[in-house]
Protein backbone atom coordinates (compact mmCIF):
# COMPACT_ATOMS: atom_id res chain seq x y z
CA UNK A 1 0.00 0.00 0.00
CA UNK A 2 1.67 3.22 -1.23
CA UNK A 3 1.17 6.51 0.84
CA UNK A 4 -1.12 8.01 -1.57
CA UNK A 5 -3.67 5.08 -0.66
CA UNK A 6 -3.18 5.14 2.82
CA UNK A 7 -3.44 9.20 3.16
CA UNK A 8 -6.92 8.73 1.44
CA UNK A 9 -8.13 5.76 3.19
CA UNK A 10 -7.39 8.06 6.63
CA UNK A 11 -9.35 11.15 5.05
CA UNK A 12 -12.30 8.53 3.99
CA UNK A 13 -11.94 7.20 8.08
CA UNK A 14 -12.04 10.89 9.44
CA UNK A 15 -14.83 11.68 6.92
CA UNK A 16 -16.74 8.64 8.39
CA UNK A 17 -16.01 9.39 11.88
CA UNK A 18 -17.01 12.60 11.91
CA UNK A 19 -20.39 12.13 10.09
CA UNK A 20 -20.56 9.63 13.21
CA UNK A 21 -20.21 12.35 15.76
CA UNK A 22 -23.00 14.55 14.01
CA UNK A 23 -25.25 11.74 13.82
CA UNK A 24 -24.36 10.42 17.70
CA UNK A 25 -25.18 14.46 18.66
CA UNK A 26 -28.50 14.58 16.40
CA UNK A 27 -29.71 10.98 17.91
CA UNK A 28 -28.86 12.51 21.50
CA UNK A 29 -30.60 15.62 20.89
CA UNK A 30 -33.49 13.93 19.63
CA UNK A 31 -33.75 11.39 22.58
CA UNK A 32 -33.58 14.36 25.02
CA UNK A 33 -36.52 16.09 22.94
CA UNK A 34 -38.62 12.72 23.22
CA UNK A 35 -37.94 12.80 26.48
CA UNK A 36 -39.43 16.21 26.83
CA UNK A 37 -42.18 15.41 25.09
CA UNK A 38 -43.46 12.52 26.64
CA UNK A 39 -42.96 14.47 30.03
CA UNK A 40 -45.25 17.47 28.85
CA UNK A 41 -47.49 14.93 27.61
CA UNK A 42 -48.13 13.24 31.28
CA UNK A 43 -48.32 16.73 32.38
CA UNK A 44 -51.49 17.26 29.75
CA UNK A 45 -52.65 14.25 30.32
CA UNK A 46 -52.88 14.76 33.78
CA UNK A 47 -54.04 18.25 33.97
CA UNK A 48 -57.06 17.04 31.24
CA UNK A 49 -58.17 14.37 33.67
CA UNK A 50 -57.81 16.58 36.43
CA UNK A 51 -60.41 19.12 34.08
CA UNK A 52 -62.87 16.12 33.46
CA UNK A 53 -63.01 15.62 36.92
CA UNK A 54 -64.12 19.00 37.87
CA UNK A 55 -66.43 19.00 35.13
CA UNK A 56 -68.18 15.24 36.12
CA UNK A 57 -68.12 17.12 40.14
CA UNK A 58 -70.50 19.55 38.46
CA UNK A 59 -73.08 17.86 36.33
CA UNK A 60 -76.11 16.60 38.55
CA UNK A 61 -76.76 12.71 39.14
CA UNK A 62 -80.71 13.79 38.48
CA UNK A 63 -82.15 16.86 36.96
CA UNK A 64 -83.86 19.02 39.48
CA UNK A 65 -87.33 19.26 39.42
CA UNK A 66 -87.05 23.55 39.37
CA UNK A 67 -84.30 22.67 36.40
CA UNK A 68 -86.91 21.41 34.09
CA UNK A 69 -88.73 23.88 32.05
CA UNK A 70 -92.53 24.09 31.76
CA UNK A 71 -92.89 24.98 27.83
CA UNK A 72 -96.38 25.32 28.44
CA UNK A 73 -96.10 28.41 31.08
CA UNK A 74 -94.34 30.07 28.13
CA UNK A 75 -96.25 32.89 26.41
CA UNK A 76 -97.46 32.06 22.61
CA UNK A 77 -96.67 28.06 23.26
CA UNK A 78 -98.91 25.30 23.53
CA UNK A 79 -96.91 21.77 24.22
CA UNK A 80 -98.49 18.59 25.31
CA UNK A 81 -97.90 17.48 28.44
CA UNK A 82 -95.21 14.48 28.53
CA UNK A 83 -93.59 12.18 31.28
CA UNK A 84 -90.02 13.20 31.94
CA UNK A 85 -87.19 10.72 30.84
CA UNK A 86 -86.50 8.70 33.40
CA UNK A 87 -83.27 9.26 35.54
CA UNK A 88 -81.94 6.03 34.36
CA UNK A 89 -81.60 7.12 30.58
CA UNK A 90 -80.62 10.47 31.49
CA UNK A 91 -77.56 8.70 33.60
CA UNK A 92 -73.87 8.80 31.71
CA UNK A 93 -72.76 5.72 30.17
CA UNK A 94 -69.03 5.17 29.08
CA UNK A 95 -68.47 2.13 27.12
CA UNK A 96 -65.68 -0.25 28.46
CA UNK A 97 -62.22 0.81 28.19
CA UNK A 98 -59.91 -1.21 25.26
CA UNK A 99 -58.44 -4.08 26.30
CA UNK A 100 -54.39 -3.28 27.28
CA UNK A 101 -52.01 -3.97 24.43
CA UNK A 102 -49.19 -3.68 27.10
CA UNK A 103 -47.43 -1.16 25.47
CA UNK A 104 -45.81 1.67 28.07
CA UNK A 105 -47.04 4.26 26.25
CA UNK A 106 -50.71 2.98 26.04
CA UNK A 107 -50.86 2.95 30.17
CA UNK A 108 -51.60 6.32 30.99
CA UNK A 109 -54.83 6.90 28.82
CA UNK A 110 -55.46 3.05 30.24
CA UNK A 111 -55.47 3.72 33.16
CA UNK A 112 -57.49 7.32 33.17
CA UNK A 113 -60.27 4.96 30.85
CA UNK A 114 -60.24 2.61 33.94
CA UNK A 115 -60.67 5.20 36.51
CA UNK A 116 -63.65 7.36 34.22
CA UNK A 117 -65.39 3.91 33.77
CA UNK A 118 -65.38 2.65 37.81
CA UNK A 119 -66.30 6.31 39.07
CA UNK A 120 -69.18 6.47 36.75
């Protein structure tokens, strides 16, 4: 091997090595952005179910009897008189959550599906 060969076999290895060292730095940067993400997403995630919560604290079990409207007290209407719902129709139904596919990532809105569907 003359010294013409070897001289550009060691600029071909430095070449290599240093598109190495970008692509090590670009992989690191983009783990620590992942890493960010996923933390601001557990941070939505929790402040959403910590929302739905408040709202479900506020909507009545049964509607009040004062709540209902009388149409027919209402000037210019004329409405037949019908039965209200019943409560039990009225009531919130969630459908079961999906079963786990044990993936990490899929535990958190698990979980929050779980908790919606026992507290209601």
């Amino acid at each position: 091997m003359d010294s013409a060969d070897s001289d550009s076999f060691r600029q071909a290895l430095c070449a290599q090595g240093q598109k190495l060292a970008q692509q090590q730095e670009q992989l690191t940067s983009l783990c620590a952005t992942l890493r960010e993400l996923a933390a601001r997403q557990d941070s939505m995630m929790t402040s959403l179910g910590s929302q739905f919560h408040e709202l479900l604290s506020h909507l009545p079990r049964e509607a009040p009897a004062e709540a209902t409207l009388d149409q027919a007290s209402l000037p210019g209407r004329h409405v037949d008189a019908q039965p209200p719902a019943s409560t039990a129709s009225s009531c919130l139904q969630l459908s079961r959550p999906e079963r786990f596919s044990g993936d990490s990532g899929d535990v958190r809105p698990f979980l929050t599906q779980c908790e919606l569907h026992f507290e209601l």
